[in-house]
C-alpha atoms as a PDB file:
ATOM      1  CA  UNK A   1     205.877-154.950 150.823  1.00  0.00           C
ATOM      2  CA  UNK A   2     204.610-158.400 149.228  1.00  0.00           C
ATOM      3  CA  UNK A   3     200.944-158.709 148.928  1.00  0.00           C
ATOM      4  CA  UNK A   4     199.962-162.027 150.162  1.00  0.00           C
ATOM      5  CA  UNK A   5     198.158-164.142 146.686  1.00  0.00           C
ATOM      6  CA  UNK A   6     196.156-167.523 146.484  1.00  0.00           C
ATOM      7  CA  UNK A   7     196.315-169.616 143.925  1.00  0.00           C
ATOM      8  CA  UNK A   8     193.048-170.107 141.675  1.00  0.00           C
ATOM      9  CA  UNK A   9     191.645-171.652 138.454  1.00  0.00           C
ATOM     10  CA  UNK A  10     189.574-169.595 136.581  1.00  0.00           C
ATOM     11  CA  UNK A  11     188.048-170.749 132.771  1.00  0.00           C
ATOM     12  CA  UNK A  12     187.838-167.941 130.530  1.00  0.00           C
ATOM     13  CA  UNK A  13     186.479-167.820 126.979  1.00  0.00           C
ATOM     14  CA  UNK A  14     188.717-168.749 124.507  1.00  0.00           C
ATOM     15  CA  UNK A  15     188.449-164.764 122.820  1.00  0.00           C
ATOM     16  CA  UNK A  16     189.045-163.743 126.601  1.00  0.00           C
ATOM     17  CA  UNK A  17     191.733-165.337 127.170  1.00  0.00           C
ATOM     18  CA  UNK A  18     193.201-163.871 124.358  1.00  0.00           C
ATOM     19  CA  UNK A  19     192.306-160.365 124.817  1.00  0.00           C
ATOM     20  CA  UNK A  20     193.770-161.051 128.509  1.00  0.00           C
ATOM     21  CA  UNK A  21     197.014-162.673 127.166  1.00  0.00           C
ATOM     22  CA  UNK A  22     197.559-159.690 124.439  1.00  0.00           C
ATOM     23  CA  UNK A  23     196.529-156.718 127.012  1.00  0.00           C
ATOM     24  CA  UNK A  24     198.481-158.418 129.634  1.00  0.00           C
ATOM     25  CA  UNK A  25     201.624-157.964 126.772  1.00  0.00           C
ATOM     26  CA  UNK A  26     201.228-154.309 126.056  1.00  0.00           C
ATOM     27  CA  UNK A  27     201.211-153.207 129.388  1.00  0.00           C
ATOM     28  CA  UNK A  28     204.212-155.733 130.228  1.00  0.00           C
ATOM     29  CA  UNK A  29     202.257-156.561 133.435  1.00  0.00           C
ATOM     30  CA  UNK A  30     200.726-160.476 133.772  1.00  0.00           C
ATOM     31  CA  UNK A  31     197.374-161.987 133.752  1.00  0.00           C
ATOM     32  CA  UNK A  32     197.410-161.801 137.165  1.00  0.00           C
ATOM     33  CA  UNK A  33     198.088-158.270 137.859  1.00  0.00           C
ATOM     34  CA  UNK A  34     195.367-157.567 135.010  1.00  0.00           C
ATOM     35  CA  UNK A  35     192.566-159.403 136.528  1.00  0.00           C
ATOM     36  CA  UNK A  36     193.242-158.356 140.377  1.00  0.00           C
ATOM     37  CA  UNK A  37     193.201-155.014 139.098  1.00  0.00           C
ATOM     38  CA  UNK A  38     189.625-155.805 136.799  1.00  0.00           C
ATOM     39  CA  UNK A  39     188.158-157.290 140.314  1.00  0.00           C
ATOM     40  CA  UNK A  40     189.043-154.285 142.689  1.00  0.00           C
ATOM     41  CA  UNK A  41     187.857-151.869 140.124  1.00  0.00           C
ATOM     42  CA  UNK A  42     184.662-154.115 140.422  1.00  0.00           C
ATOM     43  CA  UNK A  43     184.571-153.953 144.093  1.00  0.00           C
ATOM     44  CA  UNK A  44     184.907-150.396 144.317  1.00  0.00           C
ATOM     45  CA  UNK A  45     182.122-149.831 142.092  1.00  0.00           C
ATOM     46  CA  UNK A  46     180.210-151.829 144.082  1.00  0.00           C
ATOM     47  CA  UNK A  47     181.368-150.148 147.279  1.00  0.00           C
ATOM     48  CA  UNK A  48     180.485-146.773 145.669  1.00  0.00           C
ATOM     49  CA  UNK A  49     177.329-147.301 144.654  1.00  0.00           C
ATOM     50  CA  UNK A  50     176.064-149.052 147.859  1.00  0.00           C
ATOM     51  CA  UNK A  51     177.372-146.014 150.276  1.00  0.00           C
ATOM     52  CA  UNK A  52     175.112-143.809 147.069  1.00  0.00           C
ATOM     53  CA  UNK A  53     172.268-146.547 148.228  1.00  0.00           C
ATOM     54  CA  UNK A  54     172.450-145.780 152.259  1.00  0.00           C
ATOM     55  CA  UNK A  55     172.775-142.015 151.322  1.00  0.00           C
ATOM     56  CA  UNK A  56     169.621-141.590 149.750  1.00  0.00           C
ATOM     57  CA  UNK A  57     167.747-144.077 151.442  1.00  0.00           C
ATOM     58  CA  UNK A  58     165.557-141.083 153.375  1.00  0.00           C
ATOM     59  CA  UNK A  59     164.782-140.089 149.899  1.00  0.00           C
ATOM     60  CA  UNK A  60     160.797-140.922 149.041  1.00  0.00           C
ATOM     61  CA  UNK A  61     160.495-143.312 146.848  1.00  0.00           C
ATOM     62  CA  UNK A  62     158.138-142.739 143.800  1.00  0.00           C
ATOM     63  CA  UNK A  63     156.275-145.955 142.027  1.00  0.00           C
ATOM     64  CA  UNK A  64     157.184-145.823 138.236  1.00  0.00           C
ATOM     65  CA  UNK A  65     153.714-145.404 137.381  1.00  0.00           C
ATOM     66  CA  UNK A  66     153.123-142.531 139.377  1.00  0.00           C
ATOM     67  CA  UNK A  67     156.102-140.770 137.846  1.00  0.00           C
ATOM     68  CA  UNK A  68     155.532-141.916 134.033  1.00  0.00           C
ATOM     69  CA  UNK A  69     152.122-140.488 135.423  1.00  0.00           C
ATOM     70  CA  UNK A  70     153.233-137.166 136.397  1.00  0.00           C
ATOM     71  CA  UNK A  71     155.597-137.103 133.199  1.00  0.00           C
ATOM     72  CA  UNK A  72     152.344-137.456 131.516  1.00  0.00           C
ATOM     73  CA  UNK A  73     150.544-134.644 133.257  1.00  0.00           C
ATOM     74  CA  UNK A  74     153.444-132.178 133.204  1.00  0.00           C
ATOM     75  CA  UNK A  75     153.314-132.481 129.234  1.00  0.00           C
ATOM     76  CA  UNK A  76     156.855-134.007 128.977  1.00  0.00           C
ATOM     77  CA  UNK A  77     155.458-137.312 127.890  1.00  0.00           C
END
């Protein structure tokens, strides 16, 4: 199965681009296949911690200087 790709220009730092060029070398894979795989592992981070949002969003929030407060009172600051 051939994943359908669109072309695109992208302008990397000059120490980038080589860090891309040499990583893209030892793992005999290309550019290409390096930097989709950077992005999705981006995405999915971002994925993650946005289902971790809506999970504990019926969680009480606490202002930070009610808990530095409470730190305060409890001794552990």
């Amino acid at each position: 199965m051939t994943t359908k790709t669109k072309r695109s220009t992208i302008y990397l730092e000059e120490k980038l681009h080589k860090a891309l060029r040499l990583k893209a070398a030892e793992l005999d894979a290309s550019k290409s296949d390096i930097v989709n795989n950077a992005l999705r592992t981006i995405f999915e981070e971002d994925a993650q911690d946005l289902m971790d949002i809506q999970s504990r969003s019926k969680e009480p929030s606490v202002s930070f200087d009610d808990f530095v407060t409470s730190l305060k009172a409890s001794g552990q600051l």
